[in-house]
C-alpha atoms as a PDB file:
ATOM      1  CA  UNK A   1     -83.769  41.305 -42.266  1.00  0.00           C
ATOM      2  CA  UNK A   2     -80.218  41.933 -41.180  1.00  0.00           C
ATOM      3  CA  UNK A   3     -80.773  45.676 -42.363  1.00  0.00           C
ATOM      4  CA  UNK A   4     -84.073  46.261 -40.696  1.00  0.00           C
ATOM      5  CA  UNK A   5     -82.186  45.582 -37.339  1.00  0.00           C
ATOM      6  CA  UNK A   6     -79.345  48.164 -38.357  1.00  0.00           C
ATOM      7  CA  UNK A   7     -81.832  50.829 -39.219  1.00  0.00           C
ATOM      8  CA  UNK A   8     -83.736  49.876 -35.955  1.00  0.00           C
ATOM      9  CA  UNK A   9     -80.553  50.095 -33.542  1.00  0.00           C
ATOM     10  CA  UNK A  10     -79.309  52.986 -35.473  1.00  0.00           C
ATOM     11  CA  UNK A  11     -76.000  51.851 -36.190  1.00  0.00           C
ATOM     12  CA  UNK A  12     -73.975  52.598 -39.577  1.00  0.00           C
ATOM     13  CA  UNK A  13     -72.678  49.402 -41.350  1.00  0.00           C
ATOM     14  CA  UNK A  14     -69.038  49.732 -41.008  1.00  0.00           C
ATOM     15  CA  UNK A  15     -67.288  49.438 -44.689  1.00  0.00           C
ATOM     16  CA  UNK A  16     -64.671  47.410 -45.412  1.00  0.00           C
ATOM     17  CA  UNK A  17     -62.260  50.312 -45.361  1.00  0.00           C
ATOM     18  CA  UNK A  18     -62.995  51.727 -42.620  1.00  0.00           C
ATOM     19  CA  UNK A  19     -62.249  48.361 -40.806  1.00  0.00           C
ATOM     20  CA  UNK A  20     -59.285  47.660 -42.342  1.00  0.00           C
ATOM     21  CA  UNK A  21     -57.872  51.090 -41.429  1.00  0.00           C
ATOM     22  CA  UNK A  22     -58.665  50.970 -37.758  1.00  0.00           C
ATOM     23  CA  UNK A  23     -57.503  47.558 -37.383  1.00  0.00           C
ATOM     24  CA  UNK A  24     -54.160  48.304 -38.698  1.00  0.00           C
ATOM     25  CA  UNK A  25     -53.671  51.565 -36.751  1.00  0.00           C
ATOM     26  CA  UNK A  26     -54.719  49.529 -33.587  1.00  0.00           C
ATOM     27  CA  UNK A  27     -52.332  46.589 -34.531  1.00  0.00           C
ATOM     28  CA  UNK A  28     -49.397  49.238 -35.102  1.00  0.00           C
ATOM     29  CA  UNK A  29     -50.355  51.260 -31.436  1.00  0.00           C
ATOM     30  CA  UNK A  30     -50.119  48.091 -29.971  1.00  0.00           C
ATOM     31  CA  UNK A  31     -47.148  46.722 -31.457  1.00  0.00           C
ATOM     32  CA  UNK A  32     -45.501  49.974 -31.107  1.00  0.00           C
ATOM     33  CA  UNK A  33     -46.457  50.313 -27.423  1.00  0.00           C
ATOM     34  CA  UNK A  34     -45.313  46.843 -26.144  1.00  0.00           C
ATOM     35  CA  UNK A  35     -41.949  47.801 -28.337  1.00  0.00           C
ATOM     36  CA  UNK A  36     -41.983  50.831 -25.753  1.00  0.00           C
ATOM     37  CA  UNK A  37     -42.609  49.188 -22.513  1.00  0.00           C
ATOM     38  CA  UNK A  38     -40.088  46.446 -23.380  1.00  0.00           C
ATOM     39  CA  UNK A  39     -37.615  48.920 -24.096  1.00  0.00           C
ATOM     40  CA  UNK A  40     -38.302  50.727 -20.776  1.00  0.00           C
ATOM     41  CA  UNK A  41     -37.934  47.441 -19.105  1.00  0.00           C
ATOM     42  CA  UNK A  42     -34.705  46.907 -20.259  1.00  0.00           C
ATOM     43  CA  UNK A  43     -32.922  50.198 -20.192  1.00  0.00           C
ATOM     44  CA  UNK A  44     -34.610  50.081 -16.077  1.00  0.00           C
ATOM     45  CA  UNK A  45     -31.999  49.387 -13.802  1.00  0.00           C
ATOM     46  CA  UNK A  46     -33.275  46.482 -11.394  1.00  0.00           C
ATOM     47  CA  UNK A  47     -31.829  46.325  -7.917  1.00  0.00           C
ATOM     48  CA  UNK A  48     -29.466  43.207  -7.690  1.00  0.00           C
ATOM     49  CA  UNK A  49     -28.098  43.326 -11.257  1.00  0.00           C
ATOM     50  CA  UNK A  50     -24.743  45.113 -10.499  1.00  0.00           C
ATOM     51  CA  UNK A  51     -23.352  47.563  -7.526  1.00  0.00           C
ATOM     52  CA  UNK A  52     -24.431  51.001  -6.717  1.00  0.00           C
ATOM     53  CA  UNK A  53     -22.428  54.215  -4.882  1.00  0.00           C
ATOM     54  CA  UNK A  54     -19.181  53.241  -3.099  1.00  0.00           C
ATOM     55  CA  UNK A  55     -19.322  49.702  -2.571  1.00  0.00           C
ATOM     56  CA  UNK A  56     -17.073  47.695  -0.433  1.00  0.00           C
ATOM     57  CA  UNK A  57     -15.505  44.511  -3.065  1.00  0.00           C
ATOM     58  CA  UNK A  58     -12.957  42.633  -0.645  1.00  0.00           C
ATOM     59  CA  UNK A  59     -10.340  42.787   1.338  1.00  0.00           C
ATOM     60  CA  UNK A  60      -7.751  44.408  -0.487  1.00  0.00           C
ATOM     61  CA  UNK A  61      -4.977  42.434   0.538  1.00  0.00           C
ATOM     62  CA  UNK A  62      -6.651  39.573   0.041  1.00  0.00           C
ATOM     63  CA  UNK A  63      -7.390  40.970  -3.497  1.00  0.00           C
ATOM     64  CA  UNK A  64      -3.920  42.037  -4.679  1.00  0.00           C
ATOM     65  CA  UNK A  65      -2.717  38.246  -3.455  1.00  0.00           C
ATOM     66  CA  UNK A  66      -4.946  36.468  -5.483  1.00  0.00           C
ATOM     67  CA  UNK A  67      -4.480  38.639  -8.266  1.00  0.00           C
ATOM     68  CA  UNK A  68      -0.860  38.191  -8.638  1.00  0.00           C
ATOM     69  CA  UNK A  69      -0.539  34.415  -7.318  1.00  0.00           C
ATOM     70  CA  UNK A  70      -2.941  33.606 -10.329  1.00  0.00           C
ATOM     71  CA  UNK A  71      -1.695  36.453 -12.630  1.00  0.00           C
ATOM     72  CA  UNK A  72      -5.213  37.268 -13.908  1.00  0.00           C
ATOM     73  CA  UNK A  73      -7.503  40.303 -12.272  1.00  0.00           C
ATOM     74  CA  UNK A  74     -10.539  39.616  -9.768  1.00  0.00           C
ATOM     75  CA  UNK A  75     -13.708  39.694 -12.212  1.00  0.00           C
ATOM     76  CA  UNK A  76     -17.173  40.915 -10.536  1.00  0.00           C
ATOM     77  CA  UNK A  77     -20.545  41.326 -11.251  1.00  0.00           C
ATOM     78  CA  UNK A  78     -21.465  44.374 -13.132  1.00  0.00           C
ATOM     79  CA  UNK A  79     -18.318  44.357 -15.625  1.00  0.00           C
ATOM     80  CA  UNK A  80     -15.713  45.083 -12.895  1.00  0.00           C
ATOM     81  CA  UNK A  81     -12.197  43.602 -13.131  1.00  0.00           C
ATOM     82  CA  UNK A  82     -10.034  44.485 -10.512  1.00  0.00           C
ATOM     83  CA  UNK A  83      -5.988  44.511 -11.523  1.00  0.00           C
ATOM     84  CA  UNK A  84      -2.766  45.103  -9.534  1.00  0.00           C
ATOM     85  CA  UNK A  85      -0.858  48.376 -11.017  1.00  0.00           C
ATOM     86  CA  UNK A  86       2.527  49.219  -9.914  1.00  0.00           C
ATOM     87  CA  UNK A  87       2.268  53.584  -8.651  1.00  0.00           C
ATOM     88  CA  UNK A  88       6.412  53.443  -8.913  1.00  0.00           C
ATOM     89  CA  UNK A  89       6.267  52.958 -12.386  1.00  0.00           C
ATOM     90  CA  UNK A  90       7.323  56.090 -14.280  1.00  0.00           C
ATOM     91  CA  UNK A  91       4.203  58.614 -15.148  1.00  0.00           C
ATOM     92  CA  UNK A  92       1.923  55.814 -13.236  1.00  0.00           C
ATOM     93  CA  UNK A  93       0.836  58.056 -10.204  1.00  0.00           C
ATOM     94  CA  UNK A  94       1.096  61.271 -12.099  1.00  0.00           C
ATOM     95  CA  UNK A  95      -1.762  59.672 -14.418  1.00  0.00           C
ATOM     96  CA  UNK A  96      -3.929  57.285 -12.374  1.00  0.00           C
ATOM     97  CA  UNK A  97      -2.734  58.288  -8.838  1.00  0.00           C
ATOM     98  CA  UNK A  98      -6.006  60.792  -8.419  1.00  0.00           C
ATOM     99  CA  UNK A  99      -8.701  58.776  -8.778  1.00  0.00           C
ATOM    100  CA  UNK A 100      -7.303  54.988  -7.432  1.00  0.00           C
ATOM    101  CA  UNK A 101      -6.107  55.535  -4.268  1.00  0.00           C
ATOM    102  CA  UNK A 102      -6.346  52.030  -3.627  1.00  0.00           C
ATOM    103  CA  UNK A 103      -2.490  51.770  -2.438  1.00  0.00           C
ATOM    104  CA  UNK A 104      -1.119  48.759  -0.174  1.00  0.00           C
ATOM    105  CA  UNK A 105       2.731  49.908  -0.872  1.00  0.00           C
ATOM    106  CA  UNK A 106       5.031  51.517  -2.656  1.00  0.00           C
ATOM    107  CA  UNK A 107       4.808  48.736  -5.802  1.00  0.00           C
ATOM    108  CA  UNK A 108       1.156  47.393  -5.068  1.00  0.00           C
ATOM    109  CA  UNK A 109      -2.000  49.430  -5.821  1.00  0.00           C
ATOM    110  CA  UNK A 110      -5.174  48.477  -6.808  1.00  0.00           C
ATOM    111  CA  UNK A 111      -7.418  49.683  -9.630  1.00  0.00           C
ATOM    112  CA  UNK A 112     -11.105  49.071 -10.709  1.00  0.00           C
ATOM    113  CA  UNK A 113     -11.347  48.400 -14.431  1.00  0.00           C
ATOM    114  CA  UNK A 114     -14.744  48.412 -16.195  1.00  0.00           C
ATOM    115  CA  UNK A 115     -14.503  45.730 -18.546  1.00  0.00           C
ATOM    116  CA  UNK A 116     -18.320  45.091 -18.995  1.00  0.00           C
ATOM    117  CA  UNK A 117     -18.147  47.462 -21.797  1.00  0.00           C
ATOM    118  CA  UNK A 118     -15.338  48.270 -24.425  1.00  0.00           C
ATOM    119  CA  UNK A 119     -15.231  51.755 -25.498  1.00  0.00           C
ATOM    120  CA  UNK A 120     -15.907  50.697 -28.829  1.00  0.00           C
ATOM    121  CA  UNK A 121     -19.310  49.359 -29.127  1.00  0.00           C
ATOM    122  CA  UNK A 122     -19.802  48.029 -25.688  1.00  0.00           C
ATOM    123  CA  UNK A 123     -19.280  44.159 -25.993  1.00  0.00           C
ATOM    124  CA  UNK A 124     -17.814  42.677 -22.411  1.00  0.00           C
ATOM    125  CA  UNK A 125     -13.529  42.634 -22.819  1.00  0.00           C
ATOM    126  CA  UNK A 126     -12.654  39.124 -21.147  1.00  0.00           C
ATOM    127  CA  UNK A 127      -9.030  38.968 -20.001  1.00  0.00           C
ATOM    128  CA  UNK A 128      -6.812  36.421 -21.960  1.00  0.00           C
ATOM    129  CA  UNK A 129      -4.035  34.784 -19.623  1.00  0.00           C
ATOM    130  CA  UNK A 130      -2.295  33.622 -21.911  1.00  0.00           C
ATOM    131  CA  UNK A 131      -1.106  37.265 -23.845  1.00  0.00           C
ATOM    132  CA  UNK A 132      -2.219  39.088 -20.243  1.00  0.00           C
ATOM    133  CA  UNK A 133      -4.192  41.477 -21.686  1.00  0.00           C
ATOM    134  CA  UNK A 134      -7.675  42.254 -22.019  1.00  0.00           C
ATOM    135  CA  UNK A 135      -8.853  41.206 -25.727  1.00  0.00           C
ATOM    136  CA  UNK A 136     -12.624  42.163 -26.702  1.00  0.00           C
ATOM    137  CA  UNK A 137     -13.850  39.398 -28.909  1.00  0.00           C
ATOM    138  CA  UNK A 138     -15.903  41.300 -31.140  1.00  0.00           C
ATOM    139  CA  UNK A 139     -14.055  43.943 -33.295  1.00  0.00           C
ATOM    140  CA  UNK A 140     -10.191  42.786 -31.844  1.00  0.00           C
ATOM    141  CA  UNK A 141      -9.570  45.857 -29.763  1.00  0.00           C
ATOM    142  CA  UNK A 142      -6.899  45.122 -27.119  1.00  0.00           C
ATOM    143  CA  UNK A 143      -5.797  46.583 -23.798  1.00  0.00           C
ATOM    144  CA  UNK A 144      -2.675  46.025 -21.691  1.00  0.00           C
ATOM    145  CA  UNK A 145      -2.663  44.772 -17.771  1.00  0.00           C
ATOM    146  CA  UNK A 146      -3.675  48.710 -16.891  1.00  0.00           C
ATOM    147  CA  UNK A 147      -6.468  48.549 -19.529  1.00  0.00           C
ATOM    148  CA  UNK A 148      -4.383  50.557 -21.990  1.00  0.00           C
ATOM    149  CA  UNK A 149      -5.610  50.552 -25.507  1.00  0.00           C
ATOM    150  CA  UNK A 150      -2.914  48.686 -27.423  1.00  0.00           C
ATOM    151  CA  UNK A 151      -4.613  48.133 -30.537  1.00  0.00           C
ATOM    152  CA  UNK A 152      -8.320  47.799 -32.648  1.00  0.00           C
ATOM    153  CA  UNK A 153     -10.900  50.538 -33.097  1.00  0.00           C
ATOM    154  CA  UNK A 154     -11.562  51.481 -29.608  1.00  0.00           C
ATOM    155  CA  UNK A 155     -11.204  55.313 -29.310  1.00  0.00           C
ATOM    156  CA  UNK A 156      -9.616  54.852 -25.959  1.00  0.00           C
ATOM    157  CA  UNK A 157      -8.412  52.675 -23.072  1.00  0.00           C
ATOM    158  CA  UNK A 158     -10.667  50.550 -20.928  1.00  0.00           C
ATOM    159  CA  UNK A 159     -12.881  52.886 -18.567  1.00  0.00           C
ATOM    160  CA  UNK A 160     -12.372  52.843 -14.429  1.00  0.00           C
ATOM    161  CA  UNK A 161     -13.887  53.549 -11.362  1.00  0.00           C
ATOM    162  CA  UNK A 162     -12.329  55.595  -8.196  1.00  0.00           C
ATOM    163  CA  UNK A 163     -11.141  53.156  -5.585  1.00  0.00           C
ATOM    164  CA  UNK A 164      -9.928  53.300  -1.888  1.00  0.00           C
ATOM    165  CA  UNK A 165      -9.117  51.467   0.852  1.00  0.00           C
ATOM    166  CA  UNK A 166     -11.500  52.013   3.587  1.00  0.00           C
ATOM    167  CA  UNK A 167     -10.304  51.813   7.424  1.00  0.00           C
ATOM    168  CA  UNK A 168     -11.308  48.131   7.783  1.00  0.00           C
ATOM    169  CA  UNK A 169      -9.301  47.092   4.861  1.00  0.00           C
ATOM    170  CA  UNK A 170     -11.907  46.752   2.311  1.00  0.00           C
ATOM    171  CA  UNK A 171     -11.409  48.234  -1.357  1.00  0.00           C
ATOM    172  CA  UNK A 172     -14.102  50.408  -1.940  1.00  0.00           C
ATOM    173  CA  UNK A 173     -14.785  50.801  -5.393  1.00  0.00           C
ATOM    174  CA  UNK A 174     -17.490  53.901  -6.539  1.00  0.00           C
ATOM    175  CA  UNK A 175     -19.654  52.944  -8.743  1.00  0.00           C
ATOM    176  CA  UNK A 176     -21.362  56.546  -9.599  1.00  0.00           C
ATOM    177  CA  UNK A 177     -18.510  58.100 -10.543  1.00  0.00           C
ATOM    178  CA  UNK A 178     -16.792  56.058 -13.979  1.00  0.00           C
ATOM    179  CA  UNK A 179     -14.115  57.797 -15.332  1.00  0.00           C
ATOM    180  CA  UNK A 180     -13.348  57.788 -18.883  1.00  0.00           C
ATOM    181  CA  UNK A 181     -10.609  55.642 -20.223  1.00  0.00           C
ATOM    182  CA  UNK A 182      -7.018  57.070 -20.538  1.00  0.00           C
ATOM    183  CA  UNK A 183      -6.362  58.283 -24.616  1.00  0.00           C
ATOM    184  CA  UNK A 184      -4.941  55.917 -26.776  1.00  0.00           C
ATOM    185  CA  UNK A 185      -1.271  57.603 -26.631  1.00  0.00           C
ATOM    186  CA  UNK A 186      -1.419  56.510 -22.889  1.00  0.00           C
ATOM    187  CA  UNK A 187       0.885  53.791 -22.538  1.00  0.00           C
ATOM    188  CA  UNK A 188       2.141  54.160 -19.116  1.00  0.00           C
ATOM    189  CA  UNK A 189       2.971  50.444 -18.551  1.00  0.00           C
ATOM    190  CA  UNK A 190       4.623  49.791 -22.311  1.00  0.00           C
ATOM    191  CA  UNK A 191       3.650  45.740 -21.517  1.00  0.00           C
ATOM    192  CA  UNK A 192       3.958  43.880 -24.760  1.00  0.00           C
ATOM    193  CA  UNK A 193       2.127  40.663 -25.245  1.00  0.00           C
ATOM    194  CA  UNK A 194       3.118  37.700 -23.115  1.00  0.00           C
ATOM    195  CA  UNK A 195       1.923  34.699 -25.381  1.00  0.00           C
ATOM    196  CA  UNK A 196      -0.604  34.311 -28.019  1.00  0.00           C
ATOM    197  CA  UNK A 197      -3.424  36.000 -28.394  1.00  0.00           C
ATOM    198  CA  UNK A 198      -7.249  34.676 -27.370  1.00  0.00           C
ATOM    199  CA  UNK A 199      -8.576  36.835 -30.160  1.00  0.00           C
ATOM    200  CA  UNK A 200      -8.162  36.903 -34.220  1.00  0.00           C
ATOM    201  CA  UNK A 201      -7.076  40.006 -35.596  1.00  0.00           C
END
């Protein structure tokens, strides 16, 4: 009976194997494709998550105070630590005086670190106060106060952003322009640990 009404519709009976083959290519298209609009989704950048362009941080004075009253940098969204660097230092302006114009006086400048990301494999570098460097938890690469590679696997010093001071005071950091980390033979600042370390080596 179930065959007359085949023949009469004139559909083919579908064989086993030809089911099971298109129902595992449609499984893997599907599987595949959501795997593809996932990854889309996350690679995306979505407004909100992070700054864009120049973008005004704080008041710069305001900044370097806090900084070195609580001898730690200024951490904000999107990875960026803000330090206090000292241009009189020896070599200091000659290497980071271009792009971090961010100068309040002879011995205070400030400098936009991007420690969202070390230049290793990309895990976020916390700061440690007590050693006063920047330790990355998950391989044991460590920076100095300038974001100096000091030791680990990283290939290079923390990266950094070009700063300024605009006319209302503000440090403007820009945020489409990071600049690759200084080599690991820079060691402008030569600042050996303070205390022990937050991270095993």
């Amino acid at each position: 009976m179930a065959e007359e009404s085949t023949r009469r519709s004139g559909l083919k009976p579908v064989d086993r194997r030809t089911f099971l083959r298109y129902g595992l290519i449609g499984a893997t298209s599907a599987g595949l494709g959501g795997f593809a609009v996932a990854s889309l989704g996350f690679l995306w950048p979505r407004l909100g998550d992070g700054f864009f362009g120049e973008t005004a941080v704080g008041d710069a004075e305001e900044l370097a105070a806090t900084i070195q009253n609580e001898r730690a940098p200024q951490r904000m969204e999107g990875g960026l630590s803000v330090i206090v660097w000292d241009p009189s230092i020896s070599g200091a302006d000659r290497v980071y005086g271009e792009h971090h114009q961010a100068i309040l006086s002879d011995e205070v400048g400030l400098m936009a670190l991007n420690s969202g990301s070390c230049p290793h494999l990309g895990c976020g570098v916390p700061w440690c106060q007590s050693s006063q460097w920047f330790e990355c938890p998950c391989h044991g690469s460590r920076y100095n106060r300038l974001g100096e590679w000091q030791f680990g696997p990283a290939p290079r010093g923390l990266d950094r952003w070009p700063s300024f001071i605009d006319d209302e005071g503000q440090l403007v950091v820009d945020f489409g322009d990071l600049q690759t980390g200084p080599a690991r033979t820079a060691n402008i600042l030569e600042q050996n640990p303070e205390g022990p370390s937050c991270v095993d080596a």
